[in-house]
Protein backbone atom coordinates (compact mmCIF):
# COMPACT_ATOMS: atom_id res chain seq x y z
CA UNK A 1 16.70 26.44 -27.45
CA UNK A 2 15.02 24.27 -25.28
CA UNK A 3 14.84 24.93 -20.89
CA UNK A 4 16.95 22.74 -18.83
CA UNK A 5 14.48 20.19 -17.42
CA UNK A 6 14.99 19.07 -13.55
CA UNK A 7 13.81 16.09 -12.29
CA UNK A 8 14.36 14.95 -8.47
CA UNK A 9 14.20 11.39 -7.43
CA UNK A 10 13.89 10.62 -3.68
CA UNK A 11 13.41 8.05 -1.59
CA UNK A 12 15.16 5.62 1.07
CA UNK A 13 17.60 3.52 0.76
CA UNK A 14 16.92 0.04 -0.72
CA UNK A 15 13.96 1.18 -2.69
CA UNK A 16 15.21 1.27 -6.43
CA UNK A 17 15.71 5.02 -7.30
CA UNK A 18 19.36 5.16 -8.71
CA UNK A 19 17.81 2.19 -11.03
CA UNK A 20 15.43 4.47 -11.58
CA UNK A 21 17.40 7.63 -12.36
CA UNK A 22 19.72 5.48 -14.20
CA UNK A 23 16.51 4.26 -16.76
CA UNK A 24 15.58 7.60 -16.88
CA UNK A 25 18.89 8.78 -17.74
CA UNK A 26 19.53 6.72 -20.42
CA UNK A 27 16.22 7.14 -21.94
CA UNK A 28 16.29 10.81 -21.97
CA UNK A 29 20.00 10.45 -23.48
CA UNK A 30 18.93 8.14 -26.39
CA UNK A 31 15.81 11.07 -26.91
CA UNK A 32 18.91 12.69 -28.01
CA UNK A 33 19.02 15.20 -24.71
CA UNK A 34 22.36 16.00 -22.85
CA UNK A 35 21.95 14.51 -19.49
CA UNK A 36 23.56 14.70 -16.29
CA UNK A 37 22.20 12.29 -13.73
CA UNK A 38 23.96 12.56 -10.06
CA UNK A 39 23.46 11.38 -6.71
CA UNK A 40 23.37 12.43 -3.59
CA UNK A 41 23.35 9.69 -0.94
CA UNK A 42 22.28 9.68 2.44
CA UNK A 43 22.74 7.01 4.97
CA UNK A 44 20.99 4.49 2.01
CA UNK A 45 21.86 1.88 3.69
CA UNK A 46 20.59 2.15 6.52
CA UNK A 47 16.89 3.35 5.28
CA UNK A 48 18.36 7.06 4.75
CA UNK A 49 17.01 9.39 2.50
CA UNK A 50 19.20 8.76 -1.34
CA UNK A 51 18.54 11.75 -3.60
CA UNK A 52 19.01 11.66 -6.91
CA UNK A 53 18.76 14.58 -10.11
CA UNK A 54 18.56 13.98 -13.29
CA UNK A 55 18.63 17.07 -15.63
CA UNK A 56 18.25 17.22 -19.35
CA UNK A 57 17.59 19.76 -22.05
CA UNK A 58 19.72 21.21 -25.20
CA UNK A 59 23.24 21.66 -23.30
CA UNK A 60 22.94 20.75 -19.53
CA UNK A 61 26.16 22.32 -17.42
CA UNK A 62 25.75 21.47 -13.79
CA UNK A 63 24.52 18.02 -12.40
CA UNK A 64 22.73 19.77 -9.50
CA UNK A 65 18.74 21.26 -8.44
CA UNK A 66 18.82 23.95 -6.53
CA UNK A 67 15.58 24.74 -4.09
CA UNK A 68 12.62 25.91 -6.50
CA UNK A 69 14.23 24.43 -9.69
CA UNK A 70 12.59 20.88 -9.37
CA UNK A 71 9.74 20.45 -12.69
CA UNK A 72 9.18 17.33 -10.96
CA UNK A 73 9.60 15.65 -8.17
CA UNK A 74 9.32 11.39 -7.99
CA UNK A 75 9.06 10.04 -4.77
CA UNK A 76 8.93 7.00 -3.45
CA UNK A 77 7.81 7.68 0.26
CA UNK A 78 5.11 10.04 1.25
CA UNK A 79 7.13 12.27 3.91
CA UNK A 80 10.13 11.99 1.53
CA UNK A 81 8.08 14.17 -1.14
CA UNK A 82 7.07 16.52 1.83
CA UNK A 83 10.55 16.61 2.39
CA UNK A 84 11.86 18.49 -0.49
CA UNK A 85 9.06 20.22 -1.24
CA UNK A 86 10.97 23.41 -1.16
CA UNK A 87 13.16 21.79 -4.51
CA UNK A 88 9.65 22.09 -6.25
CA UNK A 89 9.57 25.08 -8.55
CA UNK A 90 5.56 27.07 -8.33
CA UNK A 91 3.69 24.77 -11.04
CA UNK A 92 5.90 21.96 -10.58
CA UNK A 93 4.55 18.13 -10.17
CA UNK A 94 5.06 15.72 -7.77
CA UNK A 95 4.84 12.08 -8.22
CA UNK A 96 4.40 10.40 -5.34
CA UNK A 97 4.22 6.51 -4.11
CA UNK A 98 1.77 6.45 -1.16
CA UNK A 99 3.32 3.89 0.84
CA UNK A 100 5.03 5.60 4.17
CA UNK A 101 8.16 3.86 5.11
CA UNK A 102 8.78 4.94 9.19
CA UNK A 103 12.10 6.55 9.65
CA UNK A 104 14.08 5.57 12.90
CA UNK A 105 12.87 8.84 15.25
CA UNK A 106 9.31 7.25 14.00
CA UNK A 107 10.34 3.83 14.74
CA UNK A 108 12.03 4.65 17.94
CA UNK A 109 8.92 6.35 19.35
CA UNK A 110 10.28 9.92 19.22
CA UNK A 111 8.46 11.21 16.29
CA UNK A 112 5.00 10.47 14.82
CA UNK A 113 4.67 9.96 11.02
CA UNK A 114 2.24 12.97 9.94
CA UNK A 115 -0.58 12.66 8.71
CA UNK A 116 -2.64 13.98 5.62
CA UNK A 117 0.96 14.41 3.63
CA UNK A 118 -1.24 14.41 0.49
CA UNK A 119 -3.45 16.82 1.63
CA UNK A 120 -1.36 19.02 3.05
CA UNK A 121 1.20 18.98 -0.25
CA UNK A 122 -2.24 20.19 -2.32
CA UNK A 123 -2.94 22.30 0.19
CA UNK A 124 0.10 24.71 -0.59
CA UNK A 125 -1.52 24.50 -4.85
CA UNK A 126 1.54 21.58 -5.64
CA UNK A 127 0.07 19.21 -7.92
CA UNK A 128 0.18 15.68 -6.56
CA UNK A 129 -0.30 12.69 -8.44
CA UNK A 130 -0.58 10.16 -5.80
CA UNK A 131 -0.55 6.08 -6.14
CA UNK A 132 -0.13 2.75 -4.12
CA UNK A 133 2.74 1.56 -5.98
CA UNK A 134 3.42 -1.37 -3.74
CA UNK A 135 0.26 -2.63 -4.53
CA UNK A 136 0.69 -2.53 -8.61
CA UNK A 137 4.19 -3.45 -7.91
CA UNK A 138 2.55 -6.69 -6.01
CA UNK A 139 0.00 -6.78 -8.79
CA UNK A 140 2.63 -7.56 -11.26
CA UNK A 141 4.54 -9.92 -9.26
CA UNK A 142 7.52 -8.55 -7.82
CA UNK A 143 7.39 -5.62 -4.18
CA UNK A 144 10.27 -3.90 -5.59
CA UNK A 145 9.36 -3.13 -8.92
CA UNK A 146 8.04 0.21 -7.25
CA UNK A 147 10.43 1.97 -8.83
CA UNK A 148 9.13 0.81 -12.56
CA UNK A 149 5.87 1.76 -11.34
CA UNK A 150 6.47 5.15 -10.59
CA UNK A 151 8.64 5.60 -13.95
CA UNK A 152 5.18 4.09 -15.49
CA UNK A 153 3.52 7.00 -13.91
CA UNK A 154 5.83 9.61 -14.96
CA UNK A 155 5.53 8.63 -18.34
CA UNK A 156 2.61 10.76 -18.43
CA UNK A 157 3.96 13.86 -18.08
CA UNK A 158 6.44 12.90 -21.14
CA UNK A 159 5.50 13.38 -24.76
CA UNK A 160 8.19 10.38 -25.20
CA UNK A 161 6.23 6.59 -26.48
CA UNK A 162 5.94 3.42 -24.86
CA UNK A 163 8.20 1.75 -26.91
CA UNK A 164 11.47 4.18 -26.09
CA UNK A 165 10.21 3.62 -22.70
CA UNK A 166 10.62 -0.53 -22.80
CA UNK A 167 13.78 0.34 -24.60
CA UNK A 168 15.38 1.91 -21.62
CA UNK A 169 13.94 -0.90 -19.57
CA UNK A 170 15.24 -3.15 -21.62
CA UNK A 171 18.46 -1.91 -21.46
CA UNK A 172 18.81 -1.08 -17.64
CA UNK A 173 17.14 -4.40 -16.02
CA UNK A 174 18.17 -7.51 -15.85
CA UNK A 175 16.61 -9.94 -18.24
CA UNK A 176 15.01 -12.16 -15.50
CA UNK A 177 13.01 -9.22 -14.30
CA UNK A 178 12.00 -7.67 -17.25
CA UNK A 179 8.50 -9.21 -17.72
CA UNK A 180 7.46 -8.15 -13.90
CA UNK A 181 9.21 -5.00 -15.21
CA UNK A 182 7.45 -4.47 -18.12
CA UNK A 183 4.10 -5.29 -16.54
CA UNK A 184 4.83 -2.56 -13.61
CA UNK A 185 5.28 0.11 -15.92
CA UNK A 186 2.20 -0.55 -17.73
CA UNK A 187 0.19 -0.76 -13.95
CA UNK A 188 1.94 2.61 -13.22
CA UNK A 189 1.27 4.19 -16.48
CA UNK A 190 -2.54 2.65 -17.02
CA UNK A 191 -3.80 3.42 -13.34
């Protein structure tokens, strides 16, 4: 019988992930995996941190990660990856968008945004795969593809092909977008 699998999605509000989680979802589904996707909001809109799991496996019976449960971590903010480290289980991945989005204490003056987040992560033996998905997002023509850029780089830790992958694209974005899309998950998966 195969291990649950937990994946965490995080990021701010605005920035893609329950598309994301909801791609994810249905691609793991038509894998023929039981899935339970949930998630957790913050204040998303208002640039809060949105959580989102999405577990699969053989039987799955609770939508929910508990700290040190995570396989893998997506993240599409530097300090929000930093942020739930603690979900990570020891051996666990994280997948991480460079880009660093200032929350208000940040904005406001109170805090500082830290530095060396990468770093620090590999510092404490996570593995980090790291990328400037703005930029490929840019690349291919549309600044909030991010999201399909960092489910182009998380491809790589699946043994699932490209073409189940454009499937669940296929059937989660809208048809105007799909080329940019398609292009972003190739810049994610190919960098």
């Amino acid at each position: 019988m195969m291990d649950t699998k937990n994946i965490m999605i995080v990021g701010v509000g605005g920035q893609g992930s329950l598309l994301a989680s909801k791609t994810l979802g249905w691609l793991l589904l038509n894998e023929g995996y039981d899935v339970k996707v949930s998630e957790v909001h913050g204040m998303s809109q208002r640039g809060g941190s949105v959580v989102t799991y999405v577990r699969y496996g053989e039987k799955v019976y609770s939508p929910i990660i508990d700290e040190g449960e995570a396989d893998c971590i997506v993240s599409f903010e530097l300090m929000e990856a930093a942020r739930y480290l603690k979900y990570l289980k020891k051996g666990g991945q994280i997948v991480t968008n460079t880009q660093q989005i200032d929350p208000m204490p940040v904005v406001m003056g109170a805090a500082e945004y830290p530095e060396n987040l990468v770093e620090k992560m590999q510092a404490k033996g996570v593995k980090v795969d790291a990328l400037d998905c703005l930029k490929l997002a840019e690349e291919a023509g549309n600044i909030k593809a991010v999201n399909v850029v960092l489910l182009g780089r998380l491809s790589h830790y699946f043994d699932i092909p490209e073409e189940a992958w454009e499937k669940a694209l296929e059937a989660n974005v809208p048809a105007k977008l799909l080329e940019i899309n398609k292009k972003a998950f190739l810049l994610g998966k190919n960098a």
